[in-house]
Protein backbone atom coordinates (compact mmCIF):
# COMPACT_ATOMS: atom_id res chain seq x y z
CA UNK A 1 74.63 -64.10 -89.72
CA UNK A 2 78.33 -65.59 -90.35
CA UNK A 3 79.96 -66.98 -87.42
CA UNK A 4 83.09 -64.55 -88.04
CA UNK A 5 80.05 -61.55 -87.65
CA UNK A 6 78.47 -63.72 -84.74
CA UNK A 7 81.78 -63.69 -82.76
CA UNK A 8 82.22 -59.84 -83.35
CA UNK A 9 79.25 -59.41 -81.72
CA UNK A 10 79.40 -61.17 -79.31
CA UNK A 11 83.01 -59.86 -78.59
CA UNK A 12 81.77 -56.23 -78.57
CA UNK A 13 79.40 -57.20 -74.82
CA UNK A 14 81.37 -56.23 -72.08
CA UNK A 15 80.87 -58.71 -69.27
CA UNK A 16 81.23 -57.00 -65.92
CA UNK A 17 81.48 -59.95 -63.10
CA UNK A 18 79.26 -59.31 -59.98
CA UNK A 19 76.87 -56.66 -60.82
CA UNK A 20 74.28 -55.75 -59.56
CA UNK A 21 75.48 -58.33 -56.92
CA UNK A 22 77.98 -61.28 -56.49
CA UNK A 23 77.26 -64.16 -58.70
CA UNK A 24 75.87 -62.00 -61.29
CA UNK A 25 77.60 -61.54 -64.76
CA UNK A 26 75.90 -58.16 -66.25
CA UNK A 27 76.11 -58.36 -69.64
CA UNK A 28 76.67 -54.66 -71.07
CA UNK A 29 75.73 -53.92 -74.46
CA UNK A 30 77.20 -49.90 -74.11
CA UNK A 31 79.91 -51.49 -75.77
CA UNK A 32 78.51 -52.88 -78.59
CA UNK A 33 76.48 -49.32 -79.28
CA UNK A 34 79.76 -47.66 -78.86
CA UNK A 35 81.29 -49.46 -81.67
CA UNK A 36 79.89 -48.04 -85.44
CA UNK A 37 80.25 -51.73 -86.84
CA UNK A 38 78.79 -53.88 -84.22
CA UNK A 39 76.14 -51.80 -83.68
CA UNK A 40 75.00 -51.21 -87.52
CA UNK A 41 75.29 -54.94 -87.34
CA UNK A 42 73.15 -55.74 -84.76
CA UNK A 43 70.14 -53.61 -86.21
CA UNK A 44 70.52 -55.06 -89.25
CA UNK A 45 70.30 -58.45 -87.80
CA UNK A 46 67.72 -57.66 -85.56
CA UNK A 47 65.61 -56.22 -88.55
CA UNK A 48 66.49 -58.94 -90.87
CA UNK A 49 63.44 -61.10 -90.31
CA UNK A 50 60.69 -58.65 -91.02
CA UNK A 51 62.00 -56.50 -93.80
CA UNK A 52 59.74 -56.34 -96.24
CA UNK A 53 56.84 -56.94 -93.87
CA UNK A 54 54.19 -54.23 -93.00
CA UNK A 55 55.37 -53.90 -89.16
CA UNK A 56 53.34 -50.44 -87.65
CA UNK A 57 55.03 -49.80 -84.86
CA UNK A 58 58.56 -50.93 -82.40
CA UNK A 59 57.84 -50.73 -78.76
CA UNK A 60 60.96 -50.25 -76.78
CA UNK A 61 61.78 -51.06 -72.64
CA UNK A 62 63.17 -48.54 -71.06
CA UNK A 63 65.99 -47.45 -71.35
CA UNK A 64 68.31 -49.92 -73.57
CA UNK A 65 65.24 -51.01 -75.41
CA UNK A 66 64.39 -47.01 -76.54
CA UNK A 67 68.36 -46.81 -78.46
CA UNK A 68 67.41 -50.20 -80.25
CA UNK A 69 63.64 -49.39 -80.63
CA UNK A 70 64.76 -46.46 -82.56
CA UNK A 71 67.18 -47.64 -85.00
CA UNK A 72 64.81 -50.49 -85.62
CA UNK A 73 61.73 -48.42 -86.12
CA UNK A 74 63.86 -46.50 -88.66
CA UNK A 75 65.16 -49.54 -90.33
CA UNK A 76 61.82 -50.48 -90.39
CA UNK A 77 59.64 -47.32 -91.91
CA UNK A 78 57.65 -47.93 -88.34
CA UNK A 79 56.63 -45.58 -85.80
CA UNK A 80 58.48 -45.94 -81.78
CA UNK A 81 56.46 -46.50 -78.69
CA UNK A 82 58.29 -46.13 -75.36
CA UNK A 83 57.57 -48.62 -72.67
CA UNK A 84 58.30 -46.64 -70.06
CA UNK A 85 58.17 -46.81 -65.90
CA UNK A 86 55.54 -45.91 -64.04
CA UNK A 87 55.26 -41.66 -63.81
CA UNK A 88 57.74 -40.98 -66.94
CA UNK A 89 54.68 -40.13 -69.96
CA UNK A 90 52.75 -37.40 -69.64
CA UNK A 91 49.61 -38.09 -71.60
CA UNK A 92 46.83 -41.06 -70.13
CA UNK A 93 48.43 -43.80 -69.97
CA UNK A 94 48.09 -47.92 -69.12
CA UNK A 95 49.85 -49.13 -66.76
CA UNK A 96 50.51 -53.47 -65.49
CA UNK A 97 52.53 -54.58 -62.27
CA UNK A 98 55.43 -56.94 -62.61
CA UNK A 99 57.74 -58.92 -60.63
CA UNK A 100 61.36 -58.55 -59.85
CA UNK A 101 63.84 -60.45 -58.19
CA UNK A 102 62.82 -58.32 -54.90
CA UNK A 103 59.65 -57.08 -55.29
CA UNK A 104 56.89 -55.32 -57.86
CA UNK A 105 57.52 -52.54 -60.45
CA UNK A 106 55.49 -51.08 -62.74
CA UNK A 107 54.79 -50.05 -66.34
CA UNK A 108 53.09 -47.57 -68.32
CA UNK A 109 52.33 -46.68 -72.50
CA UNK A 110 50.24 -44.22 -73.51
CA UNK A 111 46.62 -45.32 -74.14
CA UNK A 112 46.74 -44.05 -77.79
CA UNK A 113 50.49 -45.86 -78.81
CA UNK A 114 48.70 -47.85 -80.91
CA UNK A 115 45.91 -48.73 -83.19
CA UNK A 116 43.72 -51.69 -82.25
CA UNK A 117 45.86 -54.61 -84.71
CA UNK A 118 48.75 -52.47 -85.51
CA UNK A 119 51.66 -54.73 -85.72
CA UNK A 120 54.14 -54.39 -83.31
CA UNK A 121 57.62 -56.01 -83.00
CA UNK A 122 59.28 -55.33 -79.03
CA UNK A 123 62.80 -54.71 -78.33
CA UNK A 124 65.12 -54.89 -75.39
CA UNK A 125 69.28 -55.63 -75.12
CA UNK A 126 68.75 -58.46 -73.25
CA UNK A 127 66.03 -61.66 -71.80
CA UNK A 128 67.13 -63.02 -68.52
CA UNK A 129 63.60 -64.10 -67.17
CA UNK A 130 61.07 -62.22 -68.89
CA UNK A 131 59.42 -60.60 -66.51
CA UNK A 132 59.57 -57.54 -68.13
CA UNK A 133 59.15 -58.14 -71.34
CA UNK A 134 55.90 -60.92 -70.68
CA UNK A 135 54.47 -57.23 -68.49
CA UNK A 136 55.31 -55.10 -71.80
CA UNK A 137 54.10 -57.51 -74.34
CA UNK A 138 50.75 -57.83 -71.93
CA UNK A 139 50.41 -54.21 -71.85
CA UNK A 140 50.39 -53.54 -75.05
CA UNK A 141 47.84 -56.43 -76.38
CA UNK A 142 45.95 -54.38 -73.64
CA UNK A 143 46.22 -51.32 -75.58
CA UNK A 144 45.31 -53.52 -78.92
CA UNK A 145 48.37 -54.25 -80.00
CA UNK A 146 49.21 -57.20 -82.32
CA UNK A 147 52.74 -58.14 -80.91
CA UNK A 148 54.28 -60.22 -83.99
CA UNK A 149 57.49 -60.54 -82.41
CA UNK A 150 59.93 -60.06 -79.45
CA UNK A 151 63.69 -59.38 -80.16
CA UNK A 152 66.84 -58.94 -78.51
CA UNK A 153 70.02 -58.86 -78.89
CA UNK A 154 70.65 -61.31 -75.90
CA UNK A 155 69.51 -63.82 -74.28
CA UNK A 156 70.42 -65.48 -71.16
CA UNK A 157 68.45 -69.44 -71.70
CA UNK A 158 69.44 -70.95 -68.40
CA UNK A 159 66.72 -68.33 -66.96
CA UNK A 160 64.05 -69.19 -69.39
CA UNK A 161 62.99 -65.90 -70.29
CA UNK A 162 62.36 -65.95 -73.66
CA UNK A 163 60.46 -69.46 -73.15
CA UNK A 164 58.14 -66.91 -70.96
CA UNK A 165 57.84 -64.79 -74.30
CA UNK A 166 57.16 -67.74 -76.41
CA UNK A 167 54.42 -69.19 -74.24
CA UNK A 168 52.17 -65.94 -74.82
CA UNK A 169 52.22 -66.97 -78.75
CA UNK A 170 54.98 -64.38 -79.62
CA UNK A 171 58.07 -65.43 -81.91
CA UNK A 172 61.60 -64.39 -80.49
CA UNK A 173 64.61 -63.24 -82.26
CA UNK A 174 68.07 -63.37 -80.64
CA UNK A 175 71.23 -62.14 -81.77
CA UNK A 176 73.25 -64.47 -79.30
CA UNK A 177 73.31 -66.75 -76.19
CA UNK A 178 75.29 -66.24 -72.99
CA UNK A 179 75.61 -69.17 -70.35
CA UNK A 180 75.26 -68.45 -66.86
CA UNK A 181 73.08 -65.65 -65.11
């Protein structure tokens, strides 16, 4: 990606200071899906490294990672899976606890998402501290799932999320970097 692309990008987040609380800068990629250009863009960029490659299926977290899964599965010539909270799928499902800042949450796929080695690539807007993708990327190697890849379209590296991601074995693909929380 050119830097003059990068900075578009990057330009198209809206930052709203002290949400969900003070000290917090929420990084809001409604903006960037709003905008034709950036969000073509981002796909594309997202998509760039496996092109070409035999990728089955693109598991999305609920709910930014189900407008990116999409477009990426799509892109891709893959089939979606929703990651989904717990009580939202209707067939048999899988479910794994995770932590939050302030507590436990949980998610859920469907049992039969996947094939046992289909190759997956999971998508989100953002990595602050990976607790909810390391959960997702967990539950589906539960499910038999051969998670190539993690990807977003931002990451947040003074939380050390997507070091979370890495030490499971799985590559991750950022768009951009924000300082701060």
């Amino acid at each position: 990606m050119t830097a003059k692309s990068s900075k578009i990008l990057k330009d198209a987040i809206r930052t709203i200071p002290d949400y969900p609380k003070p000290g917090i800068e929420f990084r809001d990629i409604t903006t960037l899906l709003g905008d034709a250009w950036a969000f073509r863009r981002a796909v594309d960029e997202l998509v760039q490294p496996w092109a070409g490659a035999k990728i089955d299926k693109v598991a999305g977290i609920e709910a930014r990672g189900f407008i990116l899964g999409g477009a990426l599965a799509h892109q891709l010539s893959a089939g979606f899976v929703p990651v989904r909270k717990k009580g939202k799928l209707p067939h048999e499902t899988v479910r794994i606890a995770y932590s939050l800042e302030y507590g436990l949450d949980e998610m859920e796929v469907h049992k039969d998402a996947v094939k046992p080695g289909e190759k997956v690539i999971l998508v989100d807007d953002l990595v602050a501290t990976g607790g909810t993708a390391e959960a997702a990327v967990r539950l589906l190697r539960e499910i038999g799932a051969d998670v190539i890849a993690a990807v977003f379209v931002i990451d947040l590296p003074a939380l050390k999320g997507a070091d979370r991601i890495r030490a499971l074995g799985v590559p991750v693909h950022t768009l951009m970097a924000f300082e701060g929380h």
